[in-house]
Protein backbone atom coordinates (compact mmCIF):
# COMPACT_ATOMS: atom_id res chain seq x y z
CA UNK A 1 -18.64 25.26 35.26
CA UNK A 2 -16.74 27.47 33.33
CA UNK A 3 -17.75 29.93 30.34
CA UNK A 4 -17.36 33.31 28.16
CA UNK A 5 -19.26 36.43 28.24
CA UNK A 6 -18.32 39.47 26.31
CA UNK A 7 -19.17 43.02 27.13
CA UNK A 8 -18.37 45.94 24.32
CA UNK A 9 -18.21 49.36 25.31
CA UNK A 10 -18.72 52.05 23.24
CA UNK A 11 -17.80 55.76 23.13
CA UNK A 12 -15.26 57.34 21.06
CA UNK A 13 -13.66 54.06 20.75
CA UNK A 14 -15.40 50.82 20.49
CA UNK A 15 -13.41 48.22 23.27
CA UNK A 16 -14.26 44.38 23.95
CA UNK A 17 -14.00 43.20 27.31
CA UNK A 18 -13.59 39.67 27.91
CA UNK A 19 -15.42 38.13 31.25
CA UNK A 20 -14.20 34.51 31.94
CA UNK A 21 -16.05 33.61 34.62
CA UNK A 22 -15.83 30.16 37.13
CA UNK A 23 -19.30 29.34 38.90
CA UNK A 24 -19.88 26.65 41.49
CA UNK A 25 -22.88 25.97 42.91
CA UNK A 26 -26.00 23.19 43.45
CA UNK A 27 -29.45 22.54 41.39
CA UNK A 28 -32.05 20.79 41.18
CA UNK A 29 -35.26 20.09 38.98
CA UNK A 30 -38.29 17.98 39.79
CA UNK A 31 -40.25 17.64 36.66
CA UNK A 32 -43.56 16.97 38.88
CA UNK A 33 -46.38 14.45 38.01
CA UNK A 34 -49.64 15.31 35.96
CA UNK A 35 -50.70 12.19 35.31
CA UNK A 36 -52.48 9.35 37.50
CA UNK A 37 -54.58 10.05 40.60
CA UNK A 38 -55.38 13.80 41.81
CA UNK A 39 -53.58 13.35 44.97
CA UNK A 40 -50.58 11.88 43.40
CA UNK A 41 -50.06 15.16 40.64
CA UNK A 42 -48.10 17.76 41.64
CA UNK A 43 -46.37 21.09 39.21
CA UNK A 44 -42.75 21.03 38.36
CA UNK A 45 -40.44 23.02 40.95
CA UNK A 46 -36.95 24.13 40.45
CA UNK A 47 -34.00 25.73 41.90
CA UNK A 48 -30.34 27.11 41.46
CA UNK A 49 -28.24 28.94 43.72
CA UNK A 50 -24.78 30.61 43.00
CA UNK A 51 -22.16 30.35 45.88
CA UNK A 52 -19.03 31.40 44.13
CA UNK A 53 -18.08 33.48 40.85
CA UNK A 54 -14.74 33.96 39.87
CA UNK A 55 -14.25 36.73 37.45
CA UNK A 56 -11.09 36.97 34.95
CA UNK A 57 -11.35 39.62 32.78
CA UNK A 58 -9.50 40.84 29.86
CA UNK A 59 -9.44 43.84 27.27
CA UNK A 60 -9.12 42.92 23.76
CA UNK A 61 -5.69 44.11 23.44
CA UNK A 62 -4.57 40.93 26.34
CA UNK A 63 -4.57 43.66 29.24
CA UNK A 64 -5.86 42.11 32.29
CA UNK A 65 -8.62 44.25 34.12
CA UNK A 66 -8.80 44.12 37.97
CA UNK A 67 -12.36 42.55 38.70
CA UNK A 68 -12.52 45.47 41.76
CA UNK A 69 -11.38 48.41 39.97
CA UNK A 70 -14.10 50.42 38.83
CA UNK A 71 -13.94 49.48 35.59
CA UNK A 72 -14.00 45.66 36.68
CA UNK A 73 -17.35 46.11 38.73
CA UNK A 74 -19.35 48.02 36.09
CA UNK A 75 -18.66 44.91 34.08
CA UNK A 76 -19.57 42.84 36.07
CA UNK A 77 -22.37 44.74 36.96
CA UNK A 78 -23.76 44.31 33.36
CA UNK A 79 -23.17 40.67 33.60
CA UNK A 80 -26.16 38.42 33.30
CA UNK A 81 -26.15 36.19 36.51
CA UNK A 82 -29.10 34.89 35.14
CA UNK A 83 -27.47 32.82 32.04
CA UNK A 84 -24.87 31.76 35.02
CA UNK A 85 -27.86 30.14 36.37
CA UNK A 86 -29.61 28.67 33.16
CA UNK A 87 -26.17 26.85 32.27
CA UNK A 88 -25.60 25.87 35.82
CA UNK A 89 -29.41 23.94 35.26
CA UNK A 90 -28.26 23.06 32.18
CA UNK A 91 -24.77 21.57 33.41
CA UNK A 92 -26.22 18.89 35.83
CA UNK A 93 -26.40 15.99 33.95
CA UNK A 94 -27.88 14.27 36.12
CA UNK A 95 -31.57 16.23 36.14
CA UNK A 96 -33.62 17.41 33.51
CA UNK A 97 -35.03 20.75 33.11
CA UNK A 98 -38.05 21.98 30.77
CA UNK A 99 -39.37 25.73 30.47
């Protein structure tokens, strides 16, 4: 899976940072049963889990920013693993989710 995430910082000078980011990792979904006999229903369960993130990230002028410089982790820092995780549900085709 690969997507975009944008970070601005602000100060004296307003600066966009591009994160470009490559995740790989497994889901699944089991939308349960509430229907038919009591022993047979069970709730909905769910899971994700992240084993690699590749970060590429660039200032809006083009300039590359080292993901381990300082300025590279406090990005990163900011960025929301938690959409990773919603489109990695969202990218197996194969299950269905509901919220």
């Amino acid at each position: 899976m690969k997507s975009r995430w944008n970070a601005a910082v602000s100060g004296q000078q307003v600066l966009t940072y591009t994160v470009d980011y490559e995740a790989e990792g497994s889901c699944y979904y089991d939308p349960g049963n509430s229907s038919g006999p009591v022993e047979a229903c069970y709730e909905a369960e769910g899971e994700a889990e992240i084993t690699k993130i590749t970060y590429a990230i660039t200032d809006s002028a083009g300039e590359t920013v080292d993901p381990v410089s300082a300025l590279g982790i406090e990005l990163i820092r900011a960025f929301n693993a938690e959409e990773v995780l919603d489109k990695l549900m969202e990218s197996n085709s194969g299950d269905s989710r509901e919220d």
